[in-house]
Protein backbone atom coordinates (compact mmCIF):
# COMPACT_ATOMS: atom_id res chain seq x y z
CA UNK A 1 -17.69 11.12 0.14
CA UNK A 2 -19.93 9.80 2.83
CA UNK A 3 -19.59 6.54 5.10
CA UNK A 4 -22.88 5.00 3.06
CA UNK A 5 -21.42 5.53 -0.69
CA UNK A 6 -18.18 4.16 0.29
CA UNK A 7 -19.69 1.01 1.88
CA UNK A 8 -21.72 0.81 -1.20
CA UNK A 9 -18.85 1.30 -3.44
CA UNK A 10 -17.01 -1.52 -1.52
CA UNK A 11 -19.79 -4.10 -1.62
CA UNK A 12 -20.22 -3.52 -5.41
CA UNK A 13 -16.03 -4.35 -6.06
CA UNK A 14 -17.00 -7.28 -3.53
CA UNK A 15 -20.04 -8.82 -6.38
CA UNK A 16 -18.17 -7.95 -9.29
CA UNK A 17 -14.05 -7.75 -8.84
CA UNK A 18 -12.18 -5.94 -11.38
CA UNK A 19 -10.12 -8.06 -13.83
CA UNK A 20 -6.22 -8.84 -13.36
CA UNK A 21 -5.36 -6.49 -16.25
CA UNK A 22 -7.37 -3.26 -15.04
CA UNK A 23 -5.52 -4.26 -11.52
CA UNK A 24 -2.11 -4.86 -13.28
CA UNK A 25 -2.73 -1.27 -14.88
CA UNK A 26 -3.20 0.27 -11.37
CA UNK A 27 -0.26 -1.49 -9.54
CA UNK A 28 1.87 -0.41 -13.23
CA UNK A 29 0.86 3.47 -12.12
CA UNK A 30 1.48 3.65 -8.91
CA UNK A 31 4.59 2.09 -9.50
CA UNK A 32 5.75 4.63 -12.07
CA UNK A 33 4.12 7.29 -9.72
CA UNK A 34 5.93 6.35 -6.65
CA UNK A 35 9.63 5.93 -8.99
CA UNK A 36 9.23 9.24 -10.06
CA UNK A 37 8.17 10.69 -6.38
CA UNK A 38 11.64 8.71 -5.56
CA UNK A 39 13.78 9.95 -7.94
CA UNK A 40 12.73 13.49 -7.28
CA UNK A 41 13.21 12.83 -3.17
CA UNK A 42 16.29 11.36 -3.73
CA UNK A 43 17.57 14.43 -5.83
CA UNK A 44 18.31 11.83 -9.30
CA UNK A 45 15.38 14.24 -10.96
CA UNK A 46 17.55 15.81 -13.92
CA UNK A 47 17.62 19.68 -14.08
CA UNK A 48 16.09 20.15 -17.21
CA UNK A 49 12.88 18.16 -16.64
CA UNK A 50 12.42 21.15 -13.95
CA UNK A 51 9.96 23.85 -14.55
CA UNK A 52 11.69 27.80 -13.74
CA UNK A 53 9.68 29.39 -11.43
């Protein structure tokens, strides 16, 4: 993506904001993204959620 569609992009969220839920959504998936990226670090992922390679 170039510099002049991102500053485009950005001006547009700027004039017209997303609402609270779509942003609630967002912060609700990266929360459950980053849990399960913790879990998995941490080693808490169980065994048979893991795919055999």
């Amino acid at each position: 993506m170039n510099a002049e569609r991102l500053l485009l992009r950005m001006a547009q969220l700027v004039r017209n904001p997303p609402s609270m839920q779509r942003i609630i959504l967002w912060a609700v998936v990266v929360g459950i993204c980053l849990a399960l990226a913790g879990m998995e670090k941490l080693g808490l992922w169980p065994v048979w959620l893991t795919f055999n390679k």
